[in-house]
C-alpha atoms as a PDB file:
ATOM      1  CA  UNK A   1      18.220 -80.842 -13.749  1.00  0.00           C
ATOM      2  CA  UNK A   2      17.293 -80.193  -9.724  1.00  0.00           C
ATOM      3  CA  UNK A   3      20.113 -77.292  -9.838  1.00  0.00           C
ATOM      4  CA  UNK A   4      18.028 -75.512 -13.248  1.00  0.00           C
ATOM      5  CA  UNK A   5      14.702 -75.875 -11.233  1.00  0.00           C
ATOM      6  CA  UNK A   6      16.327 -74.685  -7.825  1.00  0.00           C
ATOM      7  CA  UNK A   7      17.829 -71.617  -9.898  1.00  0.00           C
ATOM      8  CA  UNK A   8      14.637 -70.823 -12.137  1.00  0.00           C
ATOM      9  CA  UNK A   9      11.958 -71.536  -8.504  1.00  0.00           C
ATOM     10  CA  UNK A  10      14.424 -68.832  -6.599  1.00  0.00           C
ATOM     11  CA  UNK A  11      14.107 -66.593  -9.751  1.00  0.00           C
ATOM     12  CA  UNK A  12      10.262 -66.961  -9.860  1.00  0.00           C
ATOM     13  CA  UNK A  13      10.510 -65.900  -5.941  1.00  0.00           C
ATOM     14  CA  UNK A  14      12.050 -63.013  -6.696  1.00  0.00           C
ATOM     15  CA  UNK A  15       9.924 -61.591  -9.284  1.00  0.00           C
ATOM     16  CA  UNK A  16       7.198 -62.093  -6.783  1.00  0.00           C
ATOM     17  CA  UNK A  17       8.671 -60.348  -3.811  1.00  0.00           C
ATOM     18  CA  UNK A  18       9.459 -57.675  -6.486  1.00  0.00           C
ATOM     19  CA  UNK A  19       5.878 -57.869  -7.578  1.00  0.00           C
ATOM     20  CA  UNK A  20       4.753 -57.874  -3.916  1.00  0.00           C
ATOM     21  CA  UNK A  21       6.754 -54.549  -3.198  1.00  0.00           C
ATOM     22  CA  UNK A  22       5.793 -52.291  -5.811  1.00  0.00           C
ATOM     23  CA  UNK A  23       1.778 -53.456  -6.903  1.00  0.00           C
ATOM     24  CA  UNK A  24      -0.225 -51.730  -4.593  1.00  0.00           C
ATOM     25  CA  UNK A  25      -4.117 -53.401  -3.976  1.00  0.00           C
ATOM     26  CA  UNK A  26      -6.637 -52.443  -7.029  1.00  0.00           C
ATOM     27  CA  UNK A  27      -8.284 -49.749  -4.804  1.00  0.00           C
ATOM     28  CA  UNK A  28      -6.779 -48.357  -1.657  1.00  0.00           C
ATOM     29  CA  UNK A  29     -10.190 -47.936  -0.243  1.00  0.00           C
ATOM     30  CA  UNK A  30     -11.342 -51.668  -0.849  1.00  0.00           C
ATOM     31  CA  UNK A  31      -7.941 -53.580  -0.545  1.00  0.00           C
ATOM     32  CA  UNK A  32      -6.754 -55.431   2.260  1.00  0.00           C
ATOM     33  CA  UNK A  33      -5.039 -53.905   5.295  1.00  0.00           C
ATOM     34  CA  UNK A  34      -1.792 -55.537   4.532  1.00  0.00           C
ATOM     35  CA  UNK A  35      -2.231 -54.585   0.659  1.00  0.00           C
ATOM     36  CA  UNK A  36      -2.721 -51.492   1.863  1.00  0.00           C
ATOM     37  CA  UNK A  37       0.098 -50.966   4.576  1.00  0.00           C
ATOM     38  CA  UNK A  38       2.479 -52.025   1.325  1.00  0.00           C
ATOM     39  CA  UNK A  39       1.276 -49.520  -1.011  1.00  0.00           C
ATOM     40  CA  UNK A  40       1.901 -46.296   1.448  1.00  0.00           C
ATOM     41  CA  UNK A  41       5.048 -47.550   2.398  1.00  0.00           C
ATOM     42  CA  UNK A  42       6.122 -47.993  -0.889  1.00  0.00           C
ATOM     43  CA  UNK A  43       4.756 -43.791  -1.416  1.00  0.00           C
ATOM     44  CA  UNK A  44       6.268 -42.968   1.859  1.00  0.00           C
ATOM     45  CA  UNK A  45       9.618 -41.432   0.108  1.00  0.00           C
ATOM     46  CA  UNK A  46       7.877 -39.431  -2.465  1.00  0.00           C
ATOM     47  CA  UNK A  47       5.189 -38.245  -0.152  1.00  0.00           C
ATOM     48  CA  UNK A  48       7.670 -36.914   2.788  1.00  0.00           C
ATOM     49  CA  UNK A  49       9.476 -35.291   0.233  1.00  0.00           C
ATOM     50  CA  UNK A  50       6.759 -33.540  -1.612  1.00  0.00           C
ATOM     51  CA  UNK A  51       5.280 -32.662   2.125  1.00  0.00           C
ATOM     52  CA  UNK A  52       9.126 -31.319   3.199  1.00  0.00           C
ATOM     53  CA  UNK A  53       8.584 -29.345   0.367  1.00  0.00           C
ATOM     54  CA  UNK A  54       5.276 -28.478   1.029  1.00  0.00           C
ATOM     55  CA  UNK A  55       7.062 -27.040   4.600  1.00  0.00           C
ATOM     56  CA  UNK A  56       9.694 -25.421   3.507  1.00  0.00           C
ATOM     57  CA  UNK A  57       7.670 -23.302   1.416  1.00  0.00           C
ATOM     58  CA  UNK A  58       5.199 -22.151   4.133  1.00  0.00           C
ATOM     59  CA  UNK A  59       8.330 -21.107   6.095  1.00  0.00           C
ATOM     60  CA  UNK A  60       9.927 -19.496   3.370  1.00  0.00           C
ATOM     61  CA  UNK A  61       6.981 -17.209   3.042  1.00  0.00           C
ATOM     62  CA  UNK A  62       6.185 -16.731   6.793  1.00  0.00           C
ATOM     63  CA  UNK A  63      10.165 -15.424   7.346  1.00  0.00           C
ATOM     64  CA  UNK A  64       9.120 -13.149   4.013  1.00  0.00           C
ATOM     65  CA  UNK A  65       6.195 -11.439   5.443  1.00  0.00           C
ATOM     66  CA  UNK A  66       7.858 -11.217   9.159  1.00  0.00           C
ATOM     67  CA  UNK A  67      10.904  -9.451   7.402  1.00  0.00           C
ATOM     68  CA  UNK A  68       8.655  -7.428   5.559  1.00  0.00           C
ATOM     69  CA  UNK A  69       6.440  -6.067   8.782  1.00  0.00           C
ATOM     70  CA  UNK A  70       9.792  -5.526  10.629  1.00  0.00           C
ATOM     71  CA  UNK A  71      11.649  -3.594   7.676  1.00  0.00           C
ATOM     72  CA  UNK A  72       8.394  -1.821   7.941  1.00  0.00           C
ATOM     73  CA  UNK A  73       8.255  -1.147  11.525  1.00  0.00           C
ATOM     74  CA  UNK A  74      12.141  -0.213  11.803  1.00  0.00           C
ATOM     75  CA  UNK A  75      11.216   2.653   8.554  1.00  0.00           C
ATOM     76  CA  UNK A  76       8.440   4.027  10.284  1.00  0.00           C
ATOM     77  CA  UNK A  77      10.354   4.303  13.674  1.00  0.00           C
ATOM     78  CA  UNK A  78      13.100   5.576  12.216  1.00  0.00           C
ATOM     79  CA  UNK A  79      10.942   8.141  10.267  1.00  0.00           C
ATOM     80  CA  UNK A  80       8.570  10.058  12.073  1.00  0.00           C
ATOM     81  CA  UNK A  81       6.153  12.272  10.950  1.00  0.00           C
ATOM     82  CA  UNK A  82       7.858  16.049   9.925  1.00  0.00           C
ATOM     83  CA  UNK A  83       5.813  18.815   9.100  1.00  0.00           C
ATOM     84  CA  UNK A  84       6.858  21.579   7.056  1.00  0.00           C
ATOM     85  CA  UNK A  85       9.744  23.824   8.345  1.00  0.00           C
ATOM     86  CA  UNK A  86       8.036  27.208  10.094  1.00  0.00           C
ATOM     87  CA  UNK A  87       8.640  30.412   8.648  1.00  0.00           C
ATOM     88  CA  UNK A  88       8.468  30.482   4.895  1.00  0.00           C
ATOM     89  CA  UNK A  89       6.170  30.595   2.514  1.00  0.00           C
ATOM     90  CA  UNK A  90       4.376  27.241   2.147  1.00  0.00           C
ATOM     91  CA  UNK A  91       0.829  26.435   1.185  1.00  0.00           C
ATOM     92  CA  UNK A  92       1.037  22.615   1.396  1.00  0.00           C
ATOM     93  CA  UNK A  93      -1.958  19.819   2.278  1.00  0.00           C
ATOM     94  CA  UNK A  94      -1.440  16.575   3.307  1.00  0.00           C
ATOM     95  CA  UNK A  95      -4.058  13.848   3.662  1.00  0.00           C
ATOM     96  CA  UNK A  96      -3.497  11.908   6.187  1.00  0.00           C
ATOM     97  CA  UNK A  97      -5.424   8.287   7.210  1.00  0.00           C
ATOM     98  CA  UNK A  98      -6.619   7.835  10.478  1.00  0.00           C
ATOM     99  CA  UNK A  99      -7.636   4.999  12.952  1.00  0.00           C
ATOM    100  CA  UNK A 100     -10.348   3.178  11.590  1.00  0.00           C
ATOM    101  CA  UNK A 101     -11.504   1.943  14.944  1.00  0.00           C
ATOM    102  CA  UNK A 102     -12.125   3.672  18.241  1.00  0.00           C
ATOM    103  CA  UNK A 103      -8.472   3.047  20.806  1.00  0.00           C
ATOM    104  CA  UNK A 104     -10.131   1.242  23.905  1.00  0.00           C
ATOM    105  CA  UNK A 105      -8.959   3.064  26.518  1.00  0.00           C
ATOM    106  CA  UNK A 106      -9.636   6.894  24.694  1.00  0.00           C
ATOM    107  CA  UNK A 107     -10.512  10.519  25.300  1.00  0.00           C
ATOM    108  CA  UNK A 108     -13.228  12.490  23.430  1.00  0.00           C
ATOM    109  CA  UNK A 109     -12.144  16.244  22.270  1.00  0.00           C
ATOM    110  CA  UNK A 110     -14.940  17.680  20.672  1.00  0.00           C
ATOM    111  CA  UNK A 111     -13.727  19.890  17.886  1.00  0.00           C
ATOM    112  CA  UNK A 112     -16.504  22.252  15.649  1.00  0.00           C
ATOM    113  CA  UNK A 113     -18.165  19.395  13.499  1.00  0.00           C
ATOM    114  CA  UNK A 114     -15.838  16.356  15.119  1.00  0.00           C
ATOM    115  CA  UNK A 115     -15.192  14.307  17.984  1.00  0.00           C
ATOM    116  CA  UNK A 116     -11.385  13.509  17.933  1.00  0.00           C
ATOM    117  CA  UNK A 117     -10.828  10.643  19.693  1.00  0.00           C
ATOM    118  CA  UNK A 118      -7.254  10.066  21.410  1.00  0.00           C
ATOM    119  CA  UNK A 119      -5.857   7.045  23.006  1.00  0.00           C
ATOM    120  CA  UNK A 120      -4.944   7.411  26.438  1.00  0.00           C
ATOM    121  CA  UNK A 121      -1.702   5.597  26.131  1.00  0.00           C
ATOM    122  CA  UNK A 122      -0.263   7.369  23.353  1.00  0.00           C
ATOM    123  CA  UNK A 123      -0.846  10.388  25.033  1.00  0.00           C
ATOM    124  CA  UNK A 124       1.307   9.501  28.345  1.00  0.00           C
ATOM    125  CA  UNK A 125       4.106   9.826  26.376  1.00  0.00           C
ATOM    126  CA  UNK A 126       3.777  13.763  26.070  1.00  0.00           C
ATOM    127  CA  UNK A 127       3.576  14.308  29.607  1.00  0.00           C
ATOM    128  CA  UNK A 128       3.394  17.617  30.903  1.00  0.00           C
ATOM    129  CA  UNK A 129       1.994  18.962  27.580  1.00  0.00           C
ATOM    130  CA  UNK A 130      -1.046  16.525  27.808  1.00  0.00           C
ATOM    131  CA  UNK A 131      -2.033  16.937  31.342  1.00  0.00           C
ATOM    132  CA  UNK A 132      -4.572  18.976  30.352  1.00  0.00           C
ATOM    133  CA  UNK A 133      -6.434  16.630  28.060  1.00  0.00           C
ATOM    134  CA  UNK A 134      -5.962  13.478  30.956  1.00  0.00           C
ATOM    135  CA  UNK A 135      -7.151  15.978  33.938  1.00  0.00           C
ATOM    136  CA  UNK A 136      -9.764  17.429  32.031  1.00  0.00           C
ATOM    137  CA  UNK A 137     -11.799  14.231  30.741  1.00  0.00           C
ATOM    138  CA  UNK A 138     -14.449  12.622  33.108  1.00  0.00           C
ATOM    139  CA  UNK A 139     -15.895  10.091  31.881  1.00  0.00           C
ATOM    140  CA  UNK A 140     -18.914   9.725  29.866  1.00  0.00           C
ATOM    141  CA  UNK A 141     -22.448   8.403  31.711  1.00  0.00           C
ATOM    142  CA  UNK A 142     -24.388   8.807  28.888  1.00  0.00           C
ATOM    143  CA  UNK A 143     -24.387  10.266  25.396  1.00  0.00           C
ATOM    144  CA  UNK A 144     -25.022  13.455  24.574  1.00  0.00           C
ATOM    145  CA  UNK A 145     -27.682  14.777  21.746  1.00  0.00           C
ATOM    146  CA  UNK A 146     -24.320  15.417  19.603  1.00  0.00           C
ATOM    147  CA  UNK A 147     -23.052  11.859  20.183  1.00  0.00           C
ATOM    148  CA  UNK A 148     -26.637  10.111  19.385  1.00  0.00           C
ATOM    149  CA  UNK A 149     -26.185   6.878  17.678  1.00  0.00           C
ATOM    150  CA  UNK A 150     -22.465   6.471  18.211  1.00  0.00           C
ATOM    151  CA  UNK A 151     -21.079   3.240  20.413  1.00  0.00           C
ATOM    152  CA  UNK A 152     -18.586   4.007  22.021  1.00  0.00           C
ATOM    153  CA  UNK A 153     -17.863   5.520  25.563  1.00  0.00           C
ATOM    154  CA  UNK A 154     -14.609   7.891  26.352  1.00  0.00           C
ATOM    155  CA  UNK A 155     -13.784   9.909  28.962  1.00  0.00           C
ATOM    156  CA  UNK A 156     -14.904  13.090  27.110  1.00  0.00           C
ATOM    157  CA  UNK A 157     -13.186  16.574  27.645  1.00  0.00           C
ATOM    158  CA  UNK A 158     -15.689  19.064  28.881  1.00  0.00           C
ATOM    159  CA  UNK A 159     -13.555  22.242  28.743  1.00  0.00           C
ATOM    160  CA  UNK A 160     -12.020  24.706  26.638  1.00  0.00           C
ATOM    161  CA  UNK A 161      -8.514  23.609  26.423  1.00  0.00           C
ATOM    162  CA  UNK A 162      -5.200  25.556  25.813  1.00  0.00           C
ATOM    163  CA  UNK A 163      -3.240  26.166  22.726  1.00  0.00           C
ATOM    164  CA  UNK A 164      -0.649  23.692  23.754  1.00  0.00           C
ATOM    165  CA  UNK A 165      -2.825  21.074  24.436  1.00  0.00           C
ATOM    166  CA  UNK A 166      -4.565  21.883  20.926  1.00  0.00           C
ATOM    167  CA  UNK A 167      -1.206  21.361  19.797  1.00  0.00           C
ATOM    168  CA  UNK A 168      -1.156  17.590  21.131  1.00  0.00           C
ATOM    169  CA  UNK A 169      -4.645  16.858  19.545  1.00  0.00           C
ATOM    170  CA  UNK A 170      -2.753  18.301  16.134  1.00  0.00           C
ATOM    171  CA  UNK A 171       0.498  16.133  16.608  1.00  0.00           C
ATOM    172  CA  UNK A 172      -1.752  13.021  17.342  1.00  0.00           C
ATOM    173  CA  UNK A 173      -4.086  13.614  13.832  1.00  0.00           C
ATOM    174  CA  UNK A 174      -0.363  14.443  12.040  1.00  0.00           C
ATOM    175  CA  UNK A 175       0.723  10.520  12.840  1.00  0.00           C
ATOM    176  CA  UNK A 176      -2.558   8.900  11.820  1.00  0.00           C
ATOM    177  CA  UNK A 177      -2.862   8.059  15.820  1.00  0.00           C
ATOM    178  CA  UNK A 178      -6.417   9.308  16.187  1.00  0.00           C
ATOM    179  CA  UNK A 179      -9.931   7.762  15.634  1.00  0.00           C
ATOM    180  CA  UNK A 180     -12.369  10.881  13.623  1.00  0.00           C
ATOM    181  CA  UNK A 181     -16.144  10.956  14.078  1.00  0.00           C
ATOM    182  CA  UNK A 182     -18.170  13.581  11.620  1.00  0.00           C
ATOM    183  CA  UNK A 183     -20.888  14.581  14.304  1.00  0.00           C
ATOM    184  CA  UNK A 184     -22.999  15.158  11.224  1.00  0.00           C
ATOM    185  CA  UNK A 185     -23.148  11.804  10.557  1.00  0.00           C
ATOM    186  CA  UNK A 186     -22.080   9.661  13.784  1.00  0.00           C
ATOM    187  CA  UNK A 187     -19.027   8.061  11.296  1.00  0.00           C
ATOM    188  CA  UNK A 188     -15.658   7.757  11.629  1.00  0.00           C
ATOM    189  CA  UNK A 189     -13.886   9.932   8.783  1.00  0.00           C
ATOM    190  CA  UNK A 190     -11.139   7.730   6.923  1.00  0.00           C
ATOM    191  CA  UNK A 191      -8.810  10.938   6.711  1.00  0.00           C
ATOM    192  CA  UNK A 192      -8.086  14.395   7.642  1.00  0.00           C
ATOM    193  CA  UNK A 193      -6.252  17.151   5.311  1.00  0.00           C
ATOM    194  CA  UNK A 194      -3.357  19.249   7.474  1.00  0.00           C
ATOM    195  CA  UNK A 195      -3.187  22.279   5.666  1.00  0.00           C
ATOM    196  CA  UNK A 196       0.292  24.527   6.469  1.00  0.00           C
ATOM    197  CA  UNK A 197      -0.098  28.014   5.594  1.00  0.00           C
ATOM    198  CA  UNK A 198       2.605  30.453   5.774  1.00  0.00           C
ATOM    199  CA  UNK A 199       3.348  34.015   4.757  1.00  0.00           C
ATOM    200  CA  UNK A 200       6.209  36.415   4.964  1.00  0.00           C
ATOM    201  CA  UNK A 201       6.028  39.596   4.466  1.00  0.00           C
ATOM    202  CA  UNK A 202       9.413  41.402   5.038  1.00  0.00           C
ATOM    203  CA  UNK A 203      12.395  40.171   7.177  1.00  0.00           C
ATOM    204  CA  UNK A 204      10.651  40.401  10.679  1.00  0.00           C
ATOM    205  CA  UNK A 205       6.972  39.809   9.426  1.00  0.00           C
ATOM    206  CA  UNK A 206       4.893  36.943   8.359  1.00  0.00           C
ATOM    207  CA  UNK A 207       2.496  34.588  10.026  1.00  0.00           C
ATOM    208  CA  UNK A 208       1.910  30.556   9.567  1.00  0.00           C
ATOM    209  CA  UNK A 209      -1.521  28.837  10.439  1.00  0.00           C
ATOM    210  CA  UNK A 210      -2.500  25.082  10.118  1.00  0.00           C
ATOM    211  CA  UNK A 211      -5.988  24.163   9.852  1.00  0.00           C
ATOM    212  CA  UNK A 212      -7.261  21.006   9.576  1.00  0.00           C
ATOM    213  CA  UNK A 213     -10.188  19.421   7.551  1.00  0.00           C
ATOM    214  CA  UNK A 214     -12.882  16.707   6.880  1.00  0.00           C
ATOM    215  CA  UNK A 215     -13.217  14.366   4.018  1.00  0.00           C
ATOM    216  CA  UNK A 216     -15.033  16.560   1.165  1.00  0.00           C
ATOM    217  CA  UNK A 217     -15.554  19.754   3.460  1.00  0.00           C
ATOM    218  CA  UNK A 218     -13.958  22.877   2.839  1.00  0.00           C
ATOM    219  CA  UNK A 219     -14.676  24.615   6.517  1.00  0.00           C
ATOM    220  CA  UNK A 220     -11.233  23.290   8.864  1.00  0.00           C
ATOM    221  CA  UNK A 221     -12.881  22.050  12.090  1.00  0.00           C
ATOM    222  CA  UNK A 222      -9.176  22.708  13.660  1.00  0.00           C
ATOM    223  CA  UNK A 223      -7.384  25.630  13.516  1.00  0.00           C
ATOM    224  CA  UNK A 224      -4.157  26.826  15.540  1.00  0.00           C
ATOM    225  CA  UNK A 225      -1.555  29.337  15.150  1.00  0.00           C
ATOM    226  CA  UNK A 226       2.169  28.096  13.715  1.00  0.00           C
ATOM    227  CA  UNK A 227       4.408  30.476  13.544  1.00  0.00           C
ATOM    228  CA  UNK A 228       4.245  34.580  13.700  1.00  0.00           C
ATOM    229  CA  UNK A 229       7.417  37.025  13.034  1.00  0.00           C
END
């Protein structure tokens, strides 16, 4: 008789520690400490692995957008900008977007109805051919009537400047490296059109020309000599 109430005392026990390990308090918030300290460590395997999860998934799609930018970066490296090839017949415009904020450190060429704005570093890299444009700016103490209402200050280019250095200015608007501001309106201009123009007209005569335009104009405020045969 004492070893059936031994056995069936031991087997209440045991439903009770069972009990004990898997009720949780009847509200989180109101229970107990201890009640409570029971409940999350009975959740603590589900929740870590729902929150590993939760982890893993963030990563998954941080690695995806890094490999994405860097695919990107390594296809625009390794394919730059080419304009048309000279000396054909070609009458080809491309729209191409430009900064949509001033560079900090920039130069102001004043073009017909723009102000092309260059950054300074991007131009080091032509050397000789951009001398020009670097000796050539001062900078700017105040704005000018043209440049009313803009913020921004630039060391602004106060000379004519030469065909080759033109020919920077174009390069820089061909790779999208160049802020645009409409002097009409004191905005920067989303995009420019490049338009190539070439014409032969026997085996040692022709001439190319590439103008360049504003958004919705039809006058090019940019226009320099390609190719002549």
């Amino acid at each position: 008789m004492r070893g059936r109430s031994n056995a069936y005392r031991s087997r209440l026990q045991k439903q009770s520690g069972v009990a004990k390990r898997y009720a949780a308090p009847a509200t989180i918030l109101g229970g107990d400490a201890q009640g409570s300290y029971r409940f999350f460590r009975t959740e603590s395997k589900a929740a870590a692995k729902k929150l590993y999860c939760d982890y893993m998934k963030i990563n998954i799609c941080i690695l995806f957008y890094a490999v994405t930018a860097l695919v990107s970066m390594i296809s625009t490296s390794a394919h730059p900008y080419t304009a048309p090839p000279a000396g054909i017949d070609i009458d080809e415009t491309r729209t191409i977007i430009q900064r949509t904020a001033r560079p900090v450190d920039c130069i102001a060429v004043p073009v017909e109805d723009a102000i092309v704005l260059l950054d300074r570093v991007a131009l080091s890299k032509y050397g000789s051919k951009a001398a020009v444009l670097l000796n050539s700016a001062r900078t700017q103490q105040k704005k000018s009537p043209r440049e009313r209402g803009l913020e921004y200050r630039c060391a602004l280019v106060a000379e004519n400047l030469s065909p080759q250095a033109m020919r920077v200015v174009l390069e820089q608007l061909e790779v999208g490296d160049a802020a645009v501001i409409v002097q009409s309106t004191g905005q920067l201009a989303p995009n420019v059109s490049i338009r190539y123009f070439g014409m032969r007209c026997g085996a040692a005569c022709g001439r190319g020309i590439i103008t360049v335009l504003l958004p919705n104009q039809s006058r090019p405020f940019l226009h320099l000599d390609w190719w002549v045969s």
